[in-house]
Protein backbone atom coordinates (compact mmCIF):
# COMPACT_ATOMS: atom_id res chain seq x y z
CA UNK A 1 12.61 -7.76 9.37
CA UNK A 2 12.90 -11.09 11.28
CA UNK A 3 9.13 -13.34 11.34
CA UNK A 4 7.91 -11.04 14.52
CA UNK A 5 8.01 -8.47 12.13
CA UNK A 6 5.44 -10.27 9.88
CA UNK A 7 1.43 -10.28 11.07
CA UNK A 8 0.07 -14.08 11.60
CA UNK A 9 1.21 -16.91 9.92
CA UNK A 10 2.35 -19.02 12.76
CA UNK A 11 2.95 -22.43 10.89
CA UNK A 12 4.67 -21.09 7.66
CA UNK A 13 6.86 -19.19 9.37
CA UNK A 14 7.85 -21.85 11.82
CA UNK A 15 7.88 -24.13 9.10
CA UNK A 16 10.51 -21.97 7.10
CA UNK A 17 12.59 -21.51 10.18
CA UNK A 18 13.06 -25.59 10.84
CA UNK A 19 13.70 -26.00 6.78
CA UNK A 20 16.73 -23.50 7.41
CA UNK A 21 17.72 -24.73 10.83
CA UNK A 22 17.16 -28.54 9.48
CA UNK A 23 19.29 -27.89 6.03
CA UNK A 24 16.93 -29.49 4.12
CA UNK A 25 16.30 -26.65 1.78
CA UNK A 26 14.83 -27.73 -1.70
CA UNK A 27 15.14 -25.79 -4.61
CA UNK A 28 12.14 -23.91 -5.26
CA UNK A 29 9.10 -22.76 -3.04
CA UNK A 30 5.91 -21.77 -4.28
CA UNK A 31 3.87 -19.12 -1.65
CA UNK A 32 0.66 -18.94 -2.66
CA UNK A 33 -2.52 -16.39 -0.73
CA UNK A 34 -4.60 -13.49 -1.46
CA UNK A 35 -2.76 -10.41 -2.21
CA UNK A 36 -1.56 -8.04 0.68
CA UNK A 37 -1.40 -11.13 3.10
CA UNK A 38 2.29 -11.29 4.18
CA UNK A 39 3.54 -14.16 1.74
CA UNK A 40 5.84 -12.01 -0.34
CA UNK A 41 7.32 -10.80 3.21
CA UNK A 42 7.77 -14.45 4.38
CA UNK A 43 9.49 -14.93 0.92
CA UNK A 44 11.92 -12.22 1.33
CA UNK A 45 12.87 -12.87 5.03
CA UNK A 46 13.40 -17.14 4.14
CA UNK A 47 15.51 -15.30 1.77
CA UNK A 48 17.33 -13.19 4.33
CA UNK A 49 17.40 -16.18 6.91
CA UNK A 50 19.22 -18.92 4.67
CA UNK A 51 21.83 -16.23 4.17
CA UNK A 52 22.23 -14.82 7.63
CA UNK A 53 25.12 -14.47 9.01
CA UNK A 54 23.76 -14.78 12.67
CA UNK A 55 20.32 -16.48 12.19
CA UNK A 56 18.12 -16.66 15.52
CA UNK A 57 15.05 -18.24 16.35
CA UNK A 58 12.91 -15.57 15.53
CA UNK A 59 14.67 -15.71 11.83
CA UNK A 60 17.23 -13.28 10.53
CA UNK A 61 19.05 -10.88 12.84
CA UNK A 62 18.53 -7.87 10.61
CA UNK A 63 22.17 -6.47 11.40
CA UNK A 64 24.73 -8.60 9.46
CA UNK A 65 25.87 -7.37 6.46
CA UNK A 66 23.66 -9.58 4.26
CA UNK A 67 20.49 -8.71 6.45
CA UNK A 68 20.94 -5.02 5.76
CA UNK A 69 22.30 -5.68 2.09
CA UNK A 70 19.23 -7.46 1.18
CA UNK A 71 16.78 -4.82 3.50
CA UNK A 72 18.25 -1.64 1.23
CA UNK A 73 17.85 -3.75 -1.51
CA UNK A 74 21.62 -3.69 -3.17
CA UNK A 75 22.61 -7.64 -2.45
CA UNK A 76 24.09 -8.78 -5.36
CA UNK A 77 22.75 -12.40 -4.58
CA UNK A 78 18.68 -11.43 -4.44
CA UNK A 79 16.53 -10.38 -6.84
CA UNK A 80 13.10 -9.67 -7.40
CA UNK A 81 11.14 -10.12 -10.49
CA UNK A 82 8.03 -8.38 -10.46
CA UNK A 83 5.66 -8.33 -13.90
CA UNK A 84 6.04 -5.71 -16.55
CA UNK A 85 2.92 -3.62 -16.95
CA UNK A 86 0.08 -6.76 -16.20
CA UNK A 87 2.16 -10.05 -17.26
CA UNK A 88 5.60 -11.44 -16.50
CA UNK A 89 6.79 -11.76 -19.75
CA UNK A 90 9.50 -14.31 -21.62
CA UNK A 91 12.50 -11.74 -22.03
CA UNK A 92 12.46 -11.06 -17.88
CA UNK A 93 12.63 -14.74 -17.78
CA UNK A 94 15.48 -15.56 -20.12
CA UNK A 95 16.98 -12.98 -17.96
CA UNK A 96 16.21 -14.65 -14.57
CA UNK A 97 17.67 -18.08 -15.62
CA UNK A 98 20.64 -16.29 -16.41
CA UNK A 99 20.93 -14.73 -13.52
CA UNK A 100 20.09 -17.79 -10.71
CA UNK A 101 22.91 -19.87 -13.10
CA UNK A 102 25.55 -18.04 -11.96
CA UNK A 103 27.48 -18.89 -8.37
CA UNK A 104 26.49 -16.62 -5.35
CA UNK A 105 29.20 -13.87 -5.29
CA UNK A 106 28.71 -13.17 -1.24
CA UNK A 107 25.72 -15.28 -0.30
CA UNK A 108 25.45 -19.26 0.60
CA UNK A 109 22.62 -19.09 -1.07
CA UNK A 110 21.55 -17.51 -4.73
CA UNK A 111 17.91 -16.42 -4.20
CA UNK A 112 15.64 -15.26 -6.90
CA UNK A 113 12.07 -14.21 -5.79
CA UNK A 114 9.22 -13.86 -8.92
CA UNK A 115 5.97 -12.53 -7.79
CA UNK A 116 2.66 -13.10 -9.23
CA UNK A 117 3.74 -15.75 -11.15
CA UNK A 118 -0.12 -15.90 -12.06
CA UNK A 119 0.74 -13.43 -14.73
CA UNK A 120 3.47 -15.32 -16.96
CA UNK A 121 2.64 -15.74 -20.66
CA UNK A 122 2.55 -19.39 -21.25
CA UNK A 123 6.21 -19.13 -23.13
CA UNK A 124 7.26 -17.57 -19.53
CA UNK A 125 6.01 -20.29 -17.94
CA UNK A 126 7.77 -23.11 -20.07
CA UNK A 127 10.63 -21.04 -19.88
CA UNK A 128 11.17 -21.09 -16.34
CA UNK A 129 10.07 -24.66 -16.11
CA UNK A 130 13.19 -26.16 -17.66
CA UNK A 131 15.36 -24.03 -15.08
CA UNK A 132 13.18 -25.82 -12.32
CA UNK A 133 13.30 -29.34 -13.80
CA UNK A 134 17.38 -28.15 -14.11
CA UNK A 135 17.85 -26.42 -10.95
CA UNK A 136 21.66 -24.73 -10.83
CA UNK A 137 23.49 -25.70 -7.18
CA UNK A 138 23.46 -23.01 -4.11
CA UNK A 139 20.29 -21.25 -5.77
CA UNK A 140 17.02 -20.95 -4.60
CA UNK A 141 13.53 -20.08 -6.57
CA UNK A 142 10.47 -18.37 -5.11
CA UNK A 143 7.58 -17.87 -6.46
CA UNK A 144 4.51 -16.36 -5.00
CA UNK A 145 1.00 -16.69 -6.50
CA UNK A 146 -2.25 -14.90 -5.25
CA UNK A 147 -4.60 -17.85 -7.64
CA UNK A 148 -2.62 -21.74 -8.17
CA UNK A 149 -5.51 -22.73 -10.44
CA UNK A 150 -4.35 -21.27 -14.12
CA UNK A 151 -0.39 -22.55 -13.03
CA UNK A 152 0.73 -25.39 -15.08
CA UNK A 153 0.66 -29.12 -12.98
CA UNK A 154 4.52 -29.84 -14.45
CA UNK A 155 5.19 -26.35 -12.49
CA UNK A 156 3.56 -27.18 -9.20
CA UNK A 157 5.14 -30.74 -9.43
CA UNK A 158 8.55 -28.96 -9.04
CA UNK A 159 7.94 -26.66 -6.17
CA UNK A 160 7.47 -27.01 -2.60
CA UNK A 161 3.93 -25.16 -1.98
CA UNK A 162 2.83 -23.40 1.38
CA UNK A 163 -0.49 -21.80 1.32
CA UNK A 164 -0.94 -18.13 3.57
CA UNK A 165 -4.80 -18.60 4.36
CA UNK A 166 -6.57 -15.26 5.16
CA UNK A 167 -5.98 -13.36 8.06
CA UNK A 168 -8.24 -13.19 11.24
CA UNK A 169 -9.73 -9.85 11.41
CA UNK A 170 -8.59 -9.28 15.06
CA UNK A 171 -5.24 -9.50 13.95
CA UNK A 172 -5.57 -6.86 11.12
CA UNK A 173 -7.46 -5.03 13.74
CA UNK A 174 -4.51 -5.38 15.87
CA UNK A 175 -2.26 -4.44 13.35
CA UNK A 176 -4.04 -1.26 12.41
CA UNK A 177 -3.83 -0.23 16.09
CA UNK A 178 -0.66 -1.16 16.96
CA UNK A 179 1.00 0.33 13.65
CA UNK A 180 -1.04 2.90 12.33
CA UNK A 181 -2.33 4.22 15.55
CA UNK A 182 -6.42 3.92 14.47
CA UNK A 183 -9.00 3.61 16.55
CA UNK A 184 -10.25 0.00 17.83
CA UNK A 185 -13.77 0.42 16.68
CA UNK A 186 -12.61 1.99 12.97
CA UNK A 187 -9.79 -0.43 12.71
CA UNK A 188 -12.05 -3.65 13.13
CA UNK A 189 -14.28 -2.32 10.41
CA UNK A 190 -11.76 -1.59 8.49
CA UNK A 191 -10.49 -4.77 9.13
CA UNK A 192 -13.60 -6.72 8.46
CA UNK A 193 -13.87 -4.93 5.03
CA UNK A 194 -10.41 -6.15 4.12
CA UNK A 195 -10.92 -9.90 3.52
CA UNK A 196 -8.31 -11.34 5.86
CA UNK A 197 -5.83 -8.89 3.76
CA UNK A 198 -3.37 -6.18 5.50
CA UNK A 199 -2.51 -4.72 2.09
CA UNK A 200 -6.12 -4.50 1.44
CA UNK A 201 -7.20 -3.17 4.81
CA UNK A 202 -4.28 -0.59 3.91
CA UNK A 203 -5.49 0.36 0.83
CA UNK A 204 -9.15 0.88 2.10
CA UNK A 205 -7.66 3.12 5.39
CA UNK A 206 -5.58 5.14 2.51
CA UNK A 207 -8.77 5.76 0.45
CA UNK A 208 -11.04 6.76 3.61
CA UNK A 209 -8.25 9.17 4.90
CA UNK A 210 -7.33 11.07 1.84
CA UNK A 211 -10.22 13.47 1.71
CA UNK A 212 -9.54 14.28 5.64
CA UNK A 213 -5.62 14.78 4.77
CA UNK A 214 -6.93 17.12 1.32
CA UNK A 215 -8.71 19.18 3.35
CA UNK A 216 -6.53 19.58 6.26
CA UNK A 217 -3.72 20.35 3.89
CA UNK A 218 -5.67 23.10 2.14
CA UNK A 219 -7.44 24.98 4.97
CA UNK A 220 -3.88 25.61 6.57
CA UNK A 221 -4.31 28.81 5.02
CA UNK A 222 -7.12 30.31 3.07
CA UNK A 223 -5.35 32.75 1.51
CA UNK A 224 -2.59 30.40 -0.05
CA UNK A 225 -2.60 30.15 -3.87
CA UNK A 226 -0.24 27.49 -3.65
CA UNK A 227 -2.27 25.46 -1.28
CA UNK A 228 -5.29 25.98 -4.01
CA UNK A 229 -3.30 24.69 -6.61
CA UNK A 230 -2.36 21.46 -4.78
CA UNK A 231 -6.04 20.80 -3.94
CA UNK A 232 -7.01 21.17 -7.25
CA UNK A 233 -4.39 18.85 -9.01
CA UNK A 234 -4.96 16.06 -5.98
CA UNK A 235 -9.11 16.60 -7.06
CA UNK A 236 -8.21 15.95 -10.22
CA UNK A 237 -6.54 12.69 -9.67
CA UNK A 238 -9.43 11.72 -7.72
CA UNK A 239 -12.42 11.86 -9.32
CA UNK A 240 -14.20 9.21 -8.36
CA UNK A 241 -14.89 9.88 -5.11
CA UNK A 242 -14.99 13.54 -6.03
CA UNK A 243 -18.85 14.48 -4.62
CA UNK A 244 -17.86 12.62 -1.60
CA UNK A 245 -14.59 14.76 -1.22
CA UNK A 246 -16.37 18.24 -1.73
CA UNK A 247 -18.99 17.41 0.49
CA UNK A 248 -16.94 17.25 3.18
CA UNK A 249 -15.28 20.43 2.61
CA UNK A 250 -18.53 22.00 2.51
CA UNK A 251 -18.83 20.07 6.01
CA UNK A 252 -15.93 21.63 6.92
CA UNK A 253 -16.22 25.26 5.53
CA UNK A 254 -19.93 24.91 7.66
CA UNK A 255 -17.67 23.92 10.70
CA UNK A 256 -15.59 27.07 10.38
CA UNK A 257 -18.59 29.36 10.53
CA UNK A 258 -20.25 27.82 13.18
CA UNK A 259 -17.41 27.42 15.85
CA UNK A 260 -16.42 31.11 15.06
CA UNK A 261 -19.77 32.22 15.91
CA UNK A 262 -20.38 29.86 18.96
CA UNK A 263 -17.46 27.99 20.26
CA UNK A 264 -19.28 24.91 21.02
CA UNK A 265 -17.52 21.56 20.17
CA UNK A 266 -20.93 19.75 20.17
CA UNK A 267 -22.16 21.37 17.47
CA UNK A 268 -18.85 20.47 14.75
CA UNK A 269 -19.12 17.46 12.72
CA UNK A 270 -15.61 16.98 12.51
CA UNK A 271 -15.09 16.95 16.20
CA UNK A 272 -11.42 15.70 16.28
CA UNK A 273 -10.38 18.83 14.39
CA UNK A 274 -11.26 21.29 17.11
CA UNK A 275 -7.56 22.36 17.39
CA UNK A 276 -7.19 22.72 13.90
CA UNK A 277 -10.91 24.72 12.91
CA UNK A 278 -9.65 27.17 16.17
CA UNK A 279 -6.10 27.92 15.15
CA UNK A 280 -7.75 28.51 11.51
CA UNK A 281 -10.74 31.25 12.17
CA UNK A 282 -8.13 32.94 14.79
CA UNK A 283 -5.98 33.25 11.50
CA UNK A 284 -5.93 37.09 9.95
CA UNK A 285 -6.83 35.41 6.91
CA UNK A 286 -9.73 33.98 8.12
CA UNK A 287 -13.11 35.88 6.75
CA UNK A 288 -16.50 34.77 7.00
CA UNK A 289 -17.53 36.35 3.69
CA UNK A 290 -14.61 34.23 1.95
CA UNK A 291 -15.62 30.96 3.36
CA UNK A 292 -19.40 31.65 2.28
CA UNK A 293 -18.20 32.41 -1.70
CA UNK A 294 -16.37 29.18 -1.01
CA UNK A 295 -19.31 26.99 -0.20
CA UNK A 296 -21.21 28.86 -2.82
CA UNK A 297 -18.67 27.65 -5.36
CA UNK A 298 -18.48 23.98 -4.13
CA UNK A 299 -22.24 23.71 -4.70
CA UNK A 300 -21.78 24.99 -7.86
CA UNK A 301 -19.68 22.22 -8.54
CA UNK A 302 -21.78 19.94 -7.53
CA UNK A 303 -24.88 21.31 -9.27
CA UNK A 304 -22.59 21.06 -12.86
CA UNK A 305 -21.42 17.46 -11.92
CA UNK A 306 -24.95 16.47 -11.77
CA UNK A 307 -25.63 17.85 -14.33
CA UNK A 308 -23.54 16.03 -16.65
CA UNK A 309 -20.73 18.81 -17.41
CA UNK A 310 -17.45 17.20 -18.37
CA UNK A 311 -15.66 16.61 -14.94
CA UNK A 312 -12.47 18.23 -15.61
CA UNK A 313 -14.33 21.14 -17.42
CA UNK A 314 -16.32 21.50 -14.49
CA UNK A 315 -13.37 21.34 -12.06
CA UNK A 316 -11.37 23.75 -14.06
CA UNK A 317 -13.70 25.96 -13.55
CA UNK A 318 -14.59 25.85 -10.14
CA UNK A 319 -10.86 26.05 -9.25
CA UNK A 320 -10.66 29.61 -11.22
CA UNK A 321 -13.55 30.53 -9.23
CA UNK A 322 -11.87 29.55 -6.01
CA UNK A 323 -8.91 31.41 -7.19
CA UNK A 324 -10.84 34.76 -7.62
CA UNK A 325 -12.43 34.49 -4.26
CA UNK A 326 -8.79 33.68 -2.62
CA UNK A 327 -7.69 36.91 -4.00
CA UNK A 328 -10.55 39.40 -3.21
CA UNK A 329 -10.07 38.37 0.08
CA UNK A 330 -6.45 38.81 0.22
C-alpha cells in the first residue's frame, strides 16, 4: 500500500514514518476521525512499515514477504479485531490479550489493530485497559475511534493519539477522478456531499449508480427471463429508493421508443447511453409493442405503491406481469 497509496493526511503519515525511522515506537496508538477517512489504512500500513523488511521513505515497500503477508491478510503476527454485530464485546477481548501476549513468530513487531473501539461494552473496555497499563514486549496496539468522547480518560492516558481531520473536498474530488474515473463536475458534488469522507463519498457514488447499472444490466436483452429475475430480486433489496429506480426505467423504456423512431441524440435523456439504446432497438428482440406493456406495467406499480399496497405484494406482482409480457413477445 505504502502512504502514497493513502488520500491526504500529510502530517500523520509523516509523523508515523519518523516514529519508525526514529525507533521510538510506544506501545499503543489511538487513530481517531470520521469514518471512511483513511485512519484505519494509516493503521494498517504503520503496521506493515515497522515490520518491513525493506522500509522506504514513502513507507513499506509492498514486496517483502511481510508486506504481501500482511496485504493478503494471512500474517500470523497482525490481526484485526473488528466488532461483533454493533459492539466489541468482552470474549473478543480476552481473546486479543491472549493473542498480543505471545512473542512475534516472523515479525519484529506483534501488531494488533481494534477498530471502532467506540463500540466496547464497558467490561471490554476495562478489559483491554489492564493489557495497556501491562503492555507485553515487541507488541504493538491500535486502536481507531470515529468519536474519543464516550472512551474512558485511564484509556486515552495510555495511548499515543493522532487525530485524521476531514478531508478537503478537492482531494476527494481528486480521488473520485483519478480512481473511479467520474466526471470533475459530479465528483466535486459528490465530494461536497461526503463530509471530508472517501468512504462516504463512496458510498453516496454506489447509491447514485446502482439504478443506472440495474437498468443497464436488464435491458441487455428484453427477452431474457433470467435478466427479469435478477432485476426483480436487486428491486427487492432496494426499496427505498424504489419510485426513484422505476422512474428511470420508464425514462429509459421512453428513450428506446423515441431514438428508434427518430435517431436524434438530442432528444434522449440518458444521453451517455446512445451506444447502448442503439445496439438494443437493432436487437431482434426489440418490439415496440413490448416496451409499451412494459411502461404500462411500471406505472402500474407506481399507481399501487401510492396507493399504499404492501411493497413486496405490489412488486410481486408487477414482476409476474413483466414476465407475461417477456413471453408474448418472445
Amino acid at each position: 500500500m505504502s502512504w502514497e497509496n493513502i488520500v491526504g493526511h500529510k502530517f500523520q503519515k509523516e509523523y508515523l514514518q519518523k516514529t519508525v525511522a526514529s525507533g521510538k515506537i510506544s506501545h499503543a496508538y489511538l487513530f481517531v476521525g470520521k469514518e471512511g477517512i483513511g485512519k484505519k489504512l494509516c493503521a494498517l500500513e504503520f503496521a506493515k512499515l515497522l515490520n518491513c523488511f525493506s522500509p522506504g521513505e514513502n513507507g513499506s515497500c509492498d514486496q517483502c514477504k511481510s508486506c504481501v503477508s500482511i496485504d493478503k491478510g494471512v500474517h500470523p503476527d497482525l490481526l484485526k479485531l473488528t466488532p461483533e454485530g454493533e459492539t466489541l464485546k468482552i470474549d473478543q477481548i480476552r481473546e486479543f490479550n491472549k493473542w498480543i501476549h505471545y512473542k512475534p513468530l516472523e515479525a519484529r513487531y506483534r501488531a494488533g489493530i481494534i477498530e471502532n473501539i467506540t463500540s466496547m461494552t464497558e467490561e471490554a473496555a476495562n478489559c483491554i485497559l489492564k493489557t495497556l497499563e501491562e503492555p507485553p514486549p515487541k507488541s504493538i496496539i491500535l486502536l481507531t475511534s470515529s468519536d474519543m468522547r464516550n472512551l474512558p480518560r485511564t484509556l486515552l492516558s495510555r495511548c499515543n493519539v493522532l487525530y485524521f481531520a476531514p478531508l478537503p473536498a478537492r482531494t476527494i474530488e481528486s480521488f473520485l477522478v483519478k480512481n473511479r474515473s467520474i466526471a470533475s463536475q459530479k465528483a466535486f458534488s459528490v465530494a461536497q456531499k461526503a463530509q471530508g469522507s472517501i468512504g462516504k463519498a463512496l458510498q453516496i457514488l454506489e447509491k447514485e449508480e446502482e439504478p443506472y447499472r440495474l437498468i443497464e444490466n436488464f435491458f441487455d436483452g428484453l427477452s431474457s427471463i433470467s435478466s427479469l429475475l435478477s432485476m426483480g430480486s436487486k428491486l427487492l433489496a432496494s426499496k427505498t429508493n424504489l419510485q426513484e429506480t422505476l422512474s428511470l426505467l420508464e425514462l429509459y423504456l421512453r428513450d428506446l421508443l423515441m431514438y428508434s423512431r427518430f435517431r436524434e441524440k438530442e432528444l434522449l435523456y440518458f444521453t451517455e447511453l446512445e451506444e447502448k439504446i442503439l445496439k438494443t432497438i437493432e436487437g431482434k428482440e426489440f418490439d415496440e409493442k413490448t416496451v409499451y406493456n412494459l411502461i404500462e406495467n411500471i406505472e402500474q406499480l407506481n399507481r399501487d405503491i401510492n396507493s399504499n399496497v404492501n411493497q413486496d405484494v405490489a412488486l410481486i406482482h408487477f414482476l409476474l406481469e413483466l414476465k407475461e409480457v417477456i413471453q408474448d413477445a418472445i
